[in-house]
C-alpha atoms as a PDB file:
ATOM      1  CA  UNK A   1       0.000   0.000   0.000  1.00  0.00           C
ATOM      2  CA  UNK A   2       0.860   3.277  -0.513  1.00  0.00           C
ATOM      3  CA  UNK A   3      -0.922   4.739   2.253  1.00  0.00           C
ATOM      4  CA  UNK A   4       2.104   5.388   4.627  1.00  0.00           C
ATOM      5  CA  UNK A   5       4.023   6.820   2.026  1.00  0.00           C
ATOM      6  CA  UNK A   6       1.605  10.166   2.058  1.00  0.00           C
ATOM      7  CA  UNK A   7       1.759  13.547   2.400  1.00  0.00           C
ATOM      8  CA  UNK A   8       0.204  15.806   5.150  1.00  0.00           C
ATOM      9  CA  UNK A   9      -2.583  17.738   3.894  1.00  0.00           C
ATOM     10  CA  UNK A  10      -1.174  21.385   5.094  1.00  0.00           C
ATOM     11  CA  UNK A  11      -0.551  23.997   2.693  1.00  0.00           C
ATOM     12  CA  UNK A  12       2.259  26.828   2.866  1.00  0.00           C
ATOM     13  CA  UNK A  13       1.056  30.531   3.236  1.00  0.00           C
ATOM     14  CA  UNK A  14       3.122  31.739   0.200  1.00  0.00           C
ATOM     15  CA  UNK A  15       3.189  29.542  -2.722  1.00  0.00           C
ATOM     16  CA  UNK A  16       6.204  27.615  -3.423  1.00  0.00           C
ATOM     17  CA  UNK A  17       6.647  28.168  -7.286  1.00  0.00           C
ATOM     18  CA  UNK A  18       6.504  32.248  -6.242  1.00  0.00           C
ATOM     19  CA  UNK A  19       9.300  31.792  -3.753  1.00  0.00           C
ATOM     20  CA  UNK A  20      11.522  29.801  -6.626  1.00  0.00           C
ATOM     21  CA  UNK A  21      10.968  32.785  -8.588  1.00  0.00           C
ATOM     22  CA  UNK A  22      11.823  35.135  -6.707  1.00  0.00           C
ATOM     23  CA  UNK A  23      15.132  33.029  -5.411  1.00  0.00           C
ATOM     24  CA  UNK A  24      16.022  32.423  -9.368  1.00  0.00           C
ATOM     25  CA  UNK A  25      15.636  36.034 -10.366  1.00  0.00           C
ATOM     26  CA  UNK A  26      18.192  36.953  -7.568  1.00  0.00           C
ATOM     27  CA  UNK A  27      20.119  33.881  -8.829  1.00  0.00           C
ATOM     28  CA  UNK A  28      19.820  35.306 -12.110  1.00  0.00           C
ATOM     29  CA  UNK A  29      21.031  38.781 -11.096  1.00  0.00           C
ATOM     30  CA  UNK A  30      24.014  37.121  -9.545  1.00  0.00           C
ATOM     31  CA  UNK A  31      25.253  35.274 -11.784  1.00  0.00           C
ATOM     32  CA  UNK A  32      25.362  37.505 -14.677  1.00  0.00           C
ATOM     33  CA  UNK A  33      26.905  40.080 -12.479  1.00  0.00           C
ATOM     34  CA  UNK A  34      29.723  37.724 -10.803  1.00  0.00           C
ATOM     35  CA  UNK A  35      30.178  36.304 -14.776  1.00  0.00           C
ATOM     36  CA  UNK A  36      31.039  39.539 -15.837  1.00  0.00           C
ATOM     37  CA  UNK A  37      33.081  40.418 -13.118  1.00  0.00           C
ATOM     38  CA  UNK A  38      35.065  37.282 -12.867  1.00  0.00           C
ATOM     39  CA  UNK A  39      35.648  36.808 -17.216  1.00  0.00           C
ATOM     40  CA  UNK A  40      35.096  33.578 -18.285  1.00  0.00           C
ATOM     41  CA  UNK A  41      35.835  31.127 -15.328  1.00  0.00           C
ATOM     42  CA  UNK A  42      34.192  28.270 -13.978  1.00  0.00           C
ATOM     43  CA  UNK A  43      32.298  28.658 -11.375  1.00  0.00           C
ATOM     44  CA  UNK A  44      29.663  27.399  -9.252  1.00  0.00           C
ATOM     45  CA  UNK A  45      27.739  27.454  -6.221  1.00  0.00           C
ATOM     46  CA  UNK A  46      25.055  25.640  -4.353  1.00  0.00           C
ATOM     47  CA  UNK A  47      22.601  28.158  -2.587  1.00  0.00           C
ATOM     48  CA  UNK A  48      22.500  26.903  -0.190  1.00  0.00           C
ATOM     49  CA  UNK A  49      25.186  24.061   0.175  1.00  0.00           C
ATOM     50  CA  UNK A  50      23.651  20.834   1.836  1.00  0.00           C
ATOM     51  CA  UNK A  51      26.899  19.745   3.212  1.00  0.00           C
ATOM     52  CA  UNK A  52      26.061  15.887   2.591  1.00  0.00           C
ATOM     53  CA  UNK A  53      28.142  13.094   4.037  1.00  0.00           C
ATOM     54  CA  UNK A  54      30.997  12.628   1.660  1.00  0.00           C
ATOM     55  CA  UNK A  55      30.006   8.980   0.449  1.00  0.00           C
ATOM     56  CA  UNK A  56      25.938  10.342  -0.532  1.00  0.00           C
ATOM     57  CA  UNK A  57      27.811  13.185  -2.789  1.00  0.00           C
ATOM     58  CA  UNK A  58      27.667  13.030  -6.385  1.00  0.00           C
ATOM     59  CA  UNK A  59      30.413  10.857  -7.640  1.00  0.00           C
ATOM     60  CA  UNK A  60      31.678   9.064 -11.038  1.00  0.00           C
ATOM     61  CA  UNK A  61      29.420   6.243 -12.218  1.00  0.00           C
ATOM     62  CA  UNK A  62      26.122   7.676 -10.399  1.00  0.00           C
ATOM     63  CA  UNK A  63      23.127   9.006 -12.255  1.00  0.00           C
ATOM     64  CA  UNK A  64      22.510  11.914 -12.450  1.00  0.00           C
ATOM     65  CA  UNK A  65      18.384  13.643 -12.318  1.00  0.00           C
ATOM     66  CA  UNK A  66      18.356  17.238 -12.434  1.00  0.00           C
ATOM     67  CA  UNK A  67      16.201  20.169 -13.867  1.00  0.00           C
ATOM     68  CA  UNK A  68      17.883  23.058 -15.172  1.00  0.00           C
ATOM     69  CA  UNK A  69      17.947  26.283 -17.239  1.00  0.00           C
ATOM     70  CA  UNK A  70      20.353  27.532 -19.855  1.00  0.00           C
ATOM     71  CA  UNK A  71      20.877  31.444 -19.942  1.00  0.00           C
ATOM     72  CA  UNK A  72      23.454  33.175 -21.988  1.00  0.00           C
ATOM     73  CA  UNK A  73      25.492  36.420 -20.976  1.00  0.00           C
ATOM     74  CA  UNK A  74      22.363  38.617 -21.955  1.00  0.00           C
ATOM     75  CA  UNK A  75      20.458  36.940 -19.654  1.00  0.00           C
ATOM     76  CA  UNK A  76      18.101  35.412 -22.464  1.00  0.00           C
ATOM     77  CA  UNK A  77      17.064  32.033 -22.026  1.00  0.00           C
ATOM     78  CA  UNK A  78      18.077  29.479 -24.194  1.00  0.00           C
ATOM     79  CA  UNK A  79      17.158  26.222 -22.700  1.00  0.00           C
ATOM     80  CA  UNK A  80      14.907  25.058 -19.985  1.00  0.00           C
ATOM     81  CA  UNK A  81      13.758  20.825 -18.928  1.00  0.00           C
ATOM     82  CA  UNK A  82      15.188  18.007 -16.728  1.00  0.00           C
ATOM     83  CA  UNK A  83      17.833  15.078 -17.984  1.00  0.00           C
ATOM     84  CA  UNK A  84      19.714  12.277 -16.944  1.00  0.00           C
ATOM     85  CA  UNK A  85      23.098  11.636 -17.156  1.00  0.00           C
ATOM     86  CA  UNK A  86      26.087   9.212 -15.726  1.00  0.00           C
ATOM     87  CA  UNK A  87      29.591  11.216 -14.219  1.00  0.00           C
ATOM     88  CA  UNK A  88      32.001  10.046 -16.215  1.00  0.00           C
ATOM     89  CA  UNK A  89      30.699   9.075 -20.069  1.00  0.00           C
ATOM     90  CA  UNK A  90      31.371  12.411 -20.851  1.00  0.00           C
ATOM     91  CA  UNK A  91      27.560  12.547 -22.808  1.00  0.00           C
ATOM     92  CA  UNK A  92      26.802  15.584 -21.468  1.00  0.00           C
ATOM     93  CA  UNK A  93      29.177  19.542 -21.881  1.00  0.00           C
ATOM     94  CA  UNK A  94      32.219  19.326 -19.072  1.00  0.00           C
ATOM     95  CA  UNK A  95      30.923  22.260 -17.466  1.00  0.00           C
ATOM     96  CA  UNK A  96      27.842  19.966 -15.918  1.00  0.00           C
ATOM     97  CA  UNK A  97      29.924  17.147 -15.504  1.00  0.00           C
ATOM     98  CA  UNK A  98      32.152  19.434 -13.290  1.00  0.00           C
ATOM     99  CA  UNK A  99      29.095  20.948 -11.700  1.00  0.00           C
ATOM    100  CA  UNK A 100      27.133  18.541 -10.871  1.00  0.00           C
ATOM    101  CA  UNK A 101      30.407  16.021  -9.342  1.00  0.00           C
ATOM    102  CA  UNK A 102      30.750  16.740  -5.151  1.00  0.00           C
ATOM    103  CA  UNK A 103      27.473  17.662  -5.179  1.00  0.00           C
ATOM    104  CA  UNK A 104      24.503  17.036  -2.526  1.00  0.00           C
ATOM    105  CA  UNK A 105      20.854  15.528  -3.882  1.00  0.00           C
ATOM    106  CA  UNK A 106      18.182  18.886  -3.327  1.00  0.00           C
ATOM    107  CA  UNK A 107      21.258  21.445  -4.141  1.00  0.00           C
ATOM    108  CA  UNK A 108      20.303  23.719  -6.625  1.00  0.00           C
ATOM    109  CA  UNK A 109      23.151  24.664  -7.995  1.00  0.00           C
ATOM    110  CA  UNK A 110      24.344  27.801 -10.234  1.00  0.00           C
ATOM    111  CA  UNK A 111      27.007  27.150 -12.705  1.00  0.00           C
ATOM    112  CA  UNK A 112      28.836  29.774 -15.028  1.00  0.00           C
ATOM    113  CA  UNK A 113      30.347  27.618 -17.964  1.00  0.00           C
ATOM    114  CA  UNK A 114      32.890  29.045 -19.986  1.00  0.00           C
ATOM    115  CA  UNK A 115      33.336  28.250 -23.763  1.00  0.00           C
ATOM    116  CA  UNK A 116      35.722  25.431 -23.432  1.00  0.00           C
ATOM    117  CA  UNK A 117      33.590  23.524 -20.873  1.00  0.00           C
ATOM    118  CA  UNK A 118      30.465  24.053 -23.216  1.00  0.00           C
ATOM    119  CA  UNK A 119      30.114  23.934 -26.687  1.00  0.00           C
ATOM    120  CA  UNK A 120      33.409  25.849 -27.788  1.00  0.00           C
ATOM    121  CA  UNK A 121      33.863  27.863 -30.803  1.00  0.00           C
ATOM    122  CA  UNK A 122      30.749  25.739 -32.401  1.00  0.00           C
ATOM    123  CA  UNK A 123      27.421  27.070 -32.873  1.00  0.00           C
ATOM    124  CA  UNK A 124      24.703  24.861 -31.298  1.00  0.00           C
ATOM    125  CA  UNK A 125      20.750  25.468 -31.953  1.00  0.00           C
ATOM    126  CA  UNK A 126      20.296  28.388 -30.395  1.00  0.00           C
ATOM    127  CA  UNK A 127      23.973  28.764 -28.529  1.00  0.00           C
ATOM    128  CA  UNK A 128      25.896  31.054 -30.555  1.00  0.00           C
ATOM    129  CA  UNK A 129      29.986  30.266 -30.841  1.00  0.00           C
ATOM    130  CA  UNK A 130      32.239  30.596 -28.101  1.00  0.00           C
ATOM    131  CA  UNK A 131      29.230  31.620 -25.561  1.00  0.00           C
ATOM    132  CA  UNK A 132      29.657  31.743 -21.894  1.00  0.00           C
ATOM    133  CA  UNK A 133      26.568  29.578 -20.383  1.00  0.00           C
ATOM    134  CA  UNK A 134      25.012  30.471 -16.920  1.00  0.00           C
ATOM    135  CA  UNK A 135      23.003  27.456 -15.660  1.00  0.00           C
ATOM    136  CA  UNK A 136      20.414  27.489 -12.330  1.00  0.00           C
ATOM    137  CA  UNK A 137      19.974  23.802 -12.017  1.00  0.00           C
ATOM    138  CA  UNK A 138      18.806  21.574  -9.228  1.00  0.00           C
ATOM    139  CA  UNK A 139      20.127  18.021  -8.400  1.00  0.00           C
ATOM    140  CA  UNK A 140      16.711  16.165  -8.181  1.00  0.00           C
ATOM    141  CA  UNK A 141      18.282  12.630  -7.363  1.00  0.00           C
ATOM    142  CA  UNK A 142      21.620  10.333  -7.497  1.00  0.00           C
ATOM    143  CA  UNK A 143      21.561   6.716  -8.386  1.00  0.00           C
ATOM    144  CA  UNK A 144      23.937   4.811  -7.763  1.00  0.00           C
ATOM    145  CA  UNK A 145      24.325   1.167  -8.594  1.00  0.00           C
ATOM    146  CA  UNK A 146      25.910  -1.279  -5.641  1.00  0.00           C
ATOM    147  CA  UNK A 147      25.161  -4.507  -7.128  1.00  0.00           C
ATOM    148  CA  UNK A 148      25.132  -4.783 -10.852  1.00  0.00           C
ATOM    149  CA  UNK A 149      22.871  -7.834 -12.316  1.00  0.00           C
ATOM    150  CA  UNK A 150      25.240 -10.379 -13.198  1.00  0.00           C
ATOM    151  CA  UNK A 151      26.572 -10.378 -16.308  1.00  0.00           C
ATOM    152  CA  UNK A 152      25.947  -6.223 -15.998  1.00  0.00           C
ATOM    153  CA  UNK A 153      22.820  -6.438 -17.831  1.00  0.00           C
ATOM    154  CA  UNK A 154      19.550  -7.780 -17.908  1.00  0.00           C
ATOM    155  CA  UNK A 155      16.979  -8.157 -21.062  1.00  0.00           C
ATOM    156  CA  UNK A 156      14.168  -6.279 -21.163  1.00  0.00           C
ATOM    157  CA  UNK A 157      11.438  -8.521 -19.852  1.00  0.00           C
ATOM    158  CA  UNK A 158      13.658  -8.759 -16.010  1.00  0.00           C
ATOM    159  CA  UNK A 159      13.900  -4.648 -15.627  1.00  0.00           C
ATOM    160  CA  UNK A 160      11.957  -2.788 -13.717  1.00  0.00           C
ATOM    161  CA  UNK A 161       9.637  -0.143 -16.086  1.00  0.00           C
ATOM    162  CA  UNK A 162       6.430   1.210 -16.599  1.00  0.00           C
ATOM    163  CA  UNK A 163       2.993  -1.105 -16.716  1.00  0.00           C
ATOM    164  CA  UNK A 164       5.139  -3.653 -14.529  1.00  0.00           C
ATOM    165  CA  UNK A 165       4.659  -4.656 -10.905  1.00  0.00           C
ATOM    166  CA  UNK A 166       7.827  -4.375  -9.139  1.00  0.00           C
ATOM    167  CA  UNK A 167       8.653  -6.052  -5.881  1.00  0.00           C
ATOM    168  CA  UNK A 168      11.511  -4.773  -3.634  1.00  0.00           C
ATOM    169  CA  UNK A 169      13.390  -4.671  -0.804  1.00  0.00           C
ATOM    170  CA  UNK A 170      13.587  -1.577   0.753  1.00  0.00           C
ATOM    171  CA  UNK A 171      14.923   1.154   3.312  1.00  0.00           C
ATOM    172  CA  UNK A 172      14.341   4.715   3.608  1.00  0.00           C
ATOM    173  CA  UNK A 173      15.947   7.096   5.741  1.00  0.00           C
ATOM    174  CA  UNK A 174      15.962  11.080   6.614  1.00  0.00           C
ATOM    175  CA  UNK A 175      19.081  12.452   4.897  1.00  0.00           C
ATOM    176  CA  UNK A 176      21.436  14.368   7.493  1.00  0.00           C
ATOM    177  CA  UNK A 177      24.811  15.601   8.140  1.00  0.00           C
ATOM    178  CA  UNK A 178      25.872  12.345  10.648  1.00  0.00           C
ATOM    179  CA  UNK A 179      24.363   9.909   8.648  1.00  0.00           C
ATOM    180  CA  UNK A 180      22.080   8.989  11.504  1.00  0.00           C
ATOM    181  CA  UNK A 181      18.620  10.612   9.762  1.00  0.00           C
ATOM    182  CA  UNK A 182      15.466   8.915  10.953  1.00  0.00           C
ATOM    183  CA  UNK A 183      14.254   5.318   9.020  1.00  0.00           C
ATOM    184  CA  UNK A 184      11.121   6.366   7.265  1.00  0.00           C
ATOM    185  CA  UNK A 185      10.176   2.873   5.459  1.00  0.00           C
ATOM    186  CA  UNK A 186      11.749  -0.411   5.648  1.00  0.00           C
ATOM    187  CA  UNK A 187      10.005  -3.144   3.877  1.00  0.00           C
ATOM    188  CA  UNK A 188      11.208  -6.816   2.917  1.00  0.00           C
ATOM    189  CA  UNK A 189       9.182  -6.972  -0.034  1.00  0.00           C
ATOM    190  CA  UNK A 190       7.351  -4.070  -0.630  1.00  0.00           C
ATOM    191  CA  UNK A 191       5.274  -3.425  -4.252  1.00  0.00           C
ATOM    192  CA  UNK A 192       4.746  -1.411  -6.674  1.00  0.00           C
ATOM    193  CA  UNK A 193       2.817  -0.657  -9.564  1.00  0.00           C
ATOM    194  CA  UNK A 194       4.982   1.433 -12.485  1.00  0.00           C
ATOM    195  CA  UNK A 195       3.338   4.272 -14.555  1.00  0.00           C
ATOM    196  CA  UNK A 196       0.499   4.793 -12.123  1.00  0.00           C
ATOM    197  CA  UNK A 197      -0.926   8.306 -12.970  1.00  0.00           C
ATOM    198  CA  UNK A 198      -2.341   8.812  -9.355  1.00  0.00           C
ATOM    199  CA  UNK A 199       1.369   8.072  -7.403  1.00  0.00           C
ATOM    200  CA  UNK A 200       2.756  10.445  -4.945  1.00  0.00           C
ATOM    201  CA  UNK A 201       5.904  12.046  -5.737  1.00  0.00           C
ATOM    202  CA  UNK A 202       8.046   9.378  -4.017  1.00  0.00           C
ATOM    203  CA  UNK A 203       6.846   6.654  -5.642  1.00  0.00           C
ATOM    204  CA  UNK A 204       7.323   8.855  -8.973  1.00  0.00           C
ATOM    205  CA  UNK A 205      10.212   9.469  -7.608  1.00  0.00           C
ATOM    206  CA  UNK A 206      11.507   5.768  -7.025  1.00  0.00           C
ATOM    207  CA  UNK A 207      10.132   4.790 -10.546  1.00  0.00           C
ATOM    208  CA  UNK A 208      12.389   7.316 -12.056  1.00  0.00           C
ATOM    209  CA  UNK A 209      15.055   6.156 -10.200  1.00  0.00           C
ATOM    210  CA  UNK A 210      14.571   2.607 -10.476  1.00  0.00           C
ATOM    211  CA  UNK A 211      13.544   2.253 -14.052  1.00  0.00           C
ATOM    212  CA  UNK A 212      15.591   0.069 -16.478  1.00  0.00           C
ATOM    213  CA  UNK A 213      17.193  -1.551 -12.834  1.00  0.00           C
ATOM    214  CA  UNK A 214      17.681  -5.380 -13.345  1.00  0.00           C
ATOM    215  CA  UNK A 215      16.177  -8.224 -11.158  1.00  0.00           C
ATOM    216  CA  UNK A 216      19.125  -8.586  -8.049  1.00  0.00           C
ATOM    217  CA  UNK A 217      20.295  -5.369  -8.762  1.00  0.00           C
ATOM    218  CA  UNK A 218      20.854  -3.081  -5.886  1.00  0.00           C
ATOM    219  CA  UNK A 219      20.868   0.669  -6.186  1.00  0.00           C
ATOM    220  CA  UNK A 220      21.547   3.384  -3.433  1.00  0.00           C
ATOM    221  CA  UNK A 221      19.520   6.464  -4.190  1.00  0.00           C
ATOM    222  CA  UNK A 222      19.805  10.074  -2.930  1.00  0.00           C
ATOM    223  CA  UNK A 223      16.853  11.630  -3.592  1.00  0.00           C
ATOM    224  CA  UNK A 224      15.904  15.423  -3.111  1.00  0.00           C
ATOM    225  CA  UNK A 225      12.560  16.539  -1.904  1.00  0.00           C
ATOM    226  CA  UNK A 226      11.499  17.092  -5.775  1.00  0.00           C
ATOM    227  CA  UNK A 227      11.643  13.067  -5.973  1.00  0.00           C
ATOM    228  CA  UNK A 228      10.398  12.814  -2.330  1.00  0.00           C
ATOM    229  CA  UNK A 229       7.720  14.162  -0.066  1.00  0.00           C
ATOM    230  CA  UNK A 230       8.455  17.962  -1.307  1.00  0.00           C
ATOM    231  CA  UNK A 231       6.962  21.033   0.872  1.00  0.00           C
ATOM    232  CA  UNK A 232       4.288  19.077   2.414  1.00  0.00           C
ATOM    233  CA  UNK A 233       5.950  15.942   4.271  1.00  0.00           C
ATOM    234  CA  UNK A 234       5.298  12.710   5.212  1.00  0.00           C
ATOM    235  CA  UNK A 235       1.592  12.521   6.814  1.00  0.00           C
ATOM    236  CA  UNK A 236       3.139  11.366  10.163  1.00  0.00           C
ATOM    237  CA  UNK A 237       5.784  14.136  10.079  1.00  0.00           C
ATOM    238  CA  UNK A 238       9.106  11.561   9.787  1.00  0.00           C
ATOM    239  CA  UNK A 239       9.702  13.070   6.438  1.00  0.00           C
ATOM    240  CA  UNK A 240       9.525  16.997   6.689  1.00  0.00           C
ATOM    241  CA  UNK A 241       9.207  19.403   4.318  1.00  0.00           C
ATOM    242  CA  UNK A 242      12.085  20.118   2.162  1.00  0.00           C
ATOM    243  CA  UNK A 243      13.850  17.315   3.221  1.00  0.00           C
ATOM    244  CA  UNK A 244      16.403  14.888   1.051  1.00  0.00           C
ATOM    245  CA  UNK A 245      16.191  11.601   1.489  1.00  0.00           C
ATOM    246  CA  UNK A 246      18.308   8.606   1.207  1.00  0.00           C
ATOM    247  CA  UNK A 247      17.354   4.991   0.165  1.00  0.00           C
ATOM    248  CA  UNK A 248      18.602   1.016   0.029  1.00  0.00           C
ATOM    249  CA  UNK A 249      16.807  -0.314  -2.940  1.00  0.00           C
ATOM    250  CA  UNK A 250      16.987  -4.456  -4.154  1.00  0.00           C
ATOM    251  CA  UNK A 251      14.889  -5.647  -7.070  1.00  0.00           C
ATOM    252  CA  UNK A 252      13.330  -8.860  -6.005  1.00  0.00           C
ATOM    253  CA  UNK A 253      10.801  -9.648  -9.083  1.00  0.00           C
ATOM    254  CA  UNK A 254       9.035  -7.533 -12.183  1.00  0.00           C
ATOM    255  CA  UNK A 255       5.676  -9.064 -13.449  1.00  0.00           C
ATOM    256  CA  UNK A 256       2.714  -7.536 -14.990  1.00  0.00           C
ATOM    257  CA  UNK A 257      -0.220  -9.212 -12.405  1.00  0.00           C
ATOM    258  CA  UNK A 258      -3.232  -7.218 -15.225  1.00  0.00           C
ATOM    259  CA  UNK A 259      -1.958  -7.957 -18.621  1.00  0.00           C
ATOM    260  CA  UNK A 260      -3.845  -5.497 -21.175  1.00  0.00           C
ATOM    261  CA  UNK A 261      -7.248  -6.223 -21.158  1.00  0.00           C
ATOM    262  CA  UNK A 262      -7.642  -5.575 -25.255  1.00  0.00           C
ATOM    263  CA  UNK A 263      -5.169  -8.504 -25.630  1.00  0.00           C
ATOM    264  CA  UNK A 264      -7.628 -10.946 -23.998  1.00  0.00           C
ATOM    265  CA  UNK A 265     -10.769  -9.821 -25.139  1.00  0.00           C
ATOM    266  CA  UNK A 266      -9.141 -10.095 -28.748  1.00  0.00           C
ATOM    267  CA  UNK A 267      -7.981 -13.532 -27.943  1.00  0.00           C
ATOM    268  CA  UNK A 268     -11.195 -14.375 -27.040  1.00  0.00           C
ATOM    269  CA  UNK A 269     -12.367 -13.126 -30.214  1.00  0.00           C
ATOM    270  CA  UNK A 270      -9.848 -15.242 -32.262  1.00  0.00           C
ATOM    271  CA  UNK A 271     -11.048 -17.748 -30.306  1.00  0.00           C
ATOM    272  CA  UNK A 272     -15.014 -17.856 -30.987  1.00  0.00           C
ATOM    273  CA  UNK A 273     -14.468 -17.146 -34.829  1.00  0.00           C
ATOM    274  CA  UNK A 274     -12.209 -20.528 -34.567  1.00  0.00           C
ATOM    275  CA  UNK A 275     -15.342 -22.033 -33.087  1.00  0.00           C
ATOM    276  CA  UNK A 276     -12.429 -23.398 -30.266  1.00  0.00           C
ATOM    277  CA  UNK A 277     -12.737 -21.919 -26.816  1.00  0.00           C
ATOM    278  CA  UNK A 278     -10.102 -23.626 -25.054  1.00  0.00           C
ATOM    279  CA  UNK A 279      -9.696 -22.190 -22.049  1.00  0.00           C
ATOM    280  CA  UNK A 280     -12.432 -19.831 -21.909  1.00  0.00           C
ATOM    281  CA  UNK A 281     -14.560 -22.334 -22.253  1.00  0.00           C
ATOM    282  CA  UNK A 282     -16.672 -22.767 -18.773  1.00  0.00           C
END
């Protein structure tokens, strides 16, 4: 059940989308100001800093989940959306791969990239040549893998993904600065439905986590409020608002227990125009 996984039902006075305008406008502000100050340097800085333990701090070979948005030096926007990304493959510009390493999951994080740690003397979509890039960005989640399937991969039918029920083993905690936060959740085999429209944001936030994961595998995720209870909470106030959280995550089994209902009625179908019920046959 999802039930003690909820939120409380309180709302804050002032919305919290007009606060992150407000803070990103002074971010904005900031960081065009200390860009042009500074030249083109690398820089960044998490407002404010989270000061993680070292080992739940974003490190080569974890997965990244972040939103972000892309300004250039006149302060006009030219990207804005969330991605994914591993430390390390060097998929993504240097400039996030150096801002987003060290860092804490719920930072958000401002980044001035310089040419050579973006996209260089190359013009890209709407990114003229040698641009200096100012980024506000916010480290949703880390995943990191601590037990690859065997083999280090899986076909498709054994990992974890949307219209599948997933069965797990899992433990939650409070993420704090000794390590010691409060256990939230611990479940021997606890389920879950993928792709569920209703969820609440932590099971969203698992399933993004979680998804392509292999049966056996075990994953460590550091998850920021946007993948976890957000400004509301837990309902019985282990989980408060704004809080990161940290979780031990095994894949025990992925099934689909209601196979698509047009399949079998379609089958059925098949069946009568045969003139041989089979199975369906009473």
């Amino acid at each position: 059940s999802q039930t003690s996984l909820g939120y409380t039902g309180s709302s804050p006075a002032i919305s919290l989308r007009l606060v992150e305008v407000i803070v990103e406008m002074k971010l904005l502000a900031t960081i065009l100001l200390v860009g042009s100050a500074l030249g083109q340097e690398f820089q960044k800085e998490a407002d404010p800093p989270l000061n993680c333990q070292r080992a739940e701090k974003a490190r080569k070979g974890d997965k990244i989940l972040m939103d972000y948005t892309g300004l250039l030096g006149d302060g006009k926007q030219f990207d804005r959306g969330s991605a994914d990304f591993v430390l390390g493959e060097e998929k993504v510009i240097k400039g996030w791969e150096q801002g987003m390493a060290g860092q804490c999951a719920g930072e958000k994080i401002t980044m001035i990239v310089p040419p050579e740690l973006g996209y260089g003397d190359q013009p890209s979509d709407k990114v003229p040549a040698s641009s200096t890039l100012y980024f506000l960005t916010t480290l949703n989640g880390i995943v990191r893998v601590t037990k690859a399937p065997l083999g280090g991969d899986c076909n498709e039918g054994q990992k974890a993904r949307p219209g599948q029920d997933v069965t797990m083993r899992i433990k939650a905690r409070v993420a704090s600065r000794d390590g010691r936060g409060k256990t939230f959740f611990d479940k021997a085999s606890f389920e879950i439905r993928f792709g569920k429209p209703n969820a609440i944001r932590f099971v969203r936030g698992l399933e993004q986590a979680l998804t392509g994961a292999c049966i056996d595998e075990k994953r460590t995720l550091f998850l920021g409020p946007n993948l976890a209870y957000g400004d509301k909470g837990k309902k019985d106030g282990s989980v408060k608002a704004g809080d990161s959280v940290v979780v031990e995550v095994e894949i025990l089994r992925v099934r689909n227990k209601k196979p698509d209902d047009s399949g079998l009625v379609l089958g059925f179908l098949d069946k009568i125009s045969s003139g041989n019920l089979g199975s369906f046959a009473g």
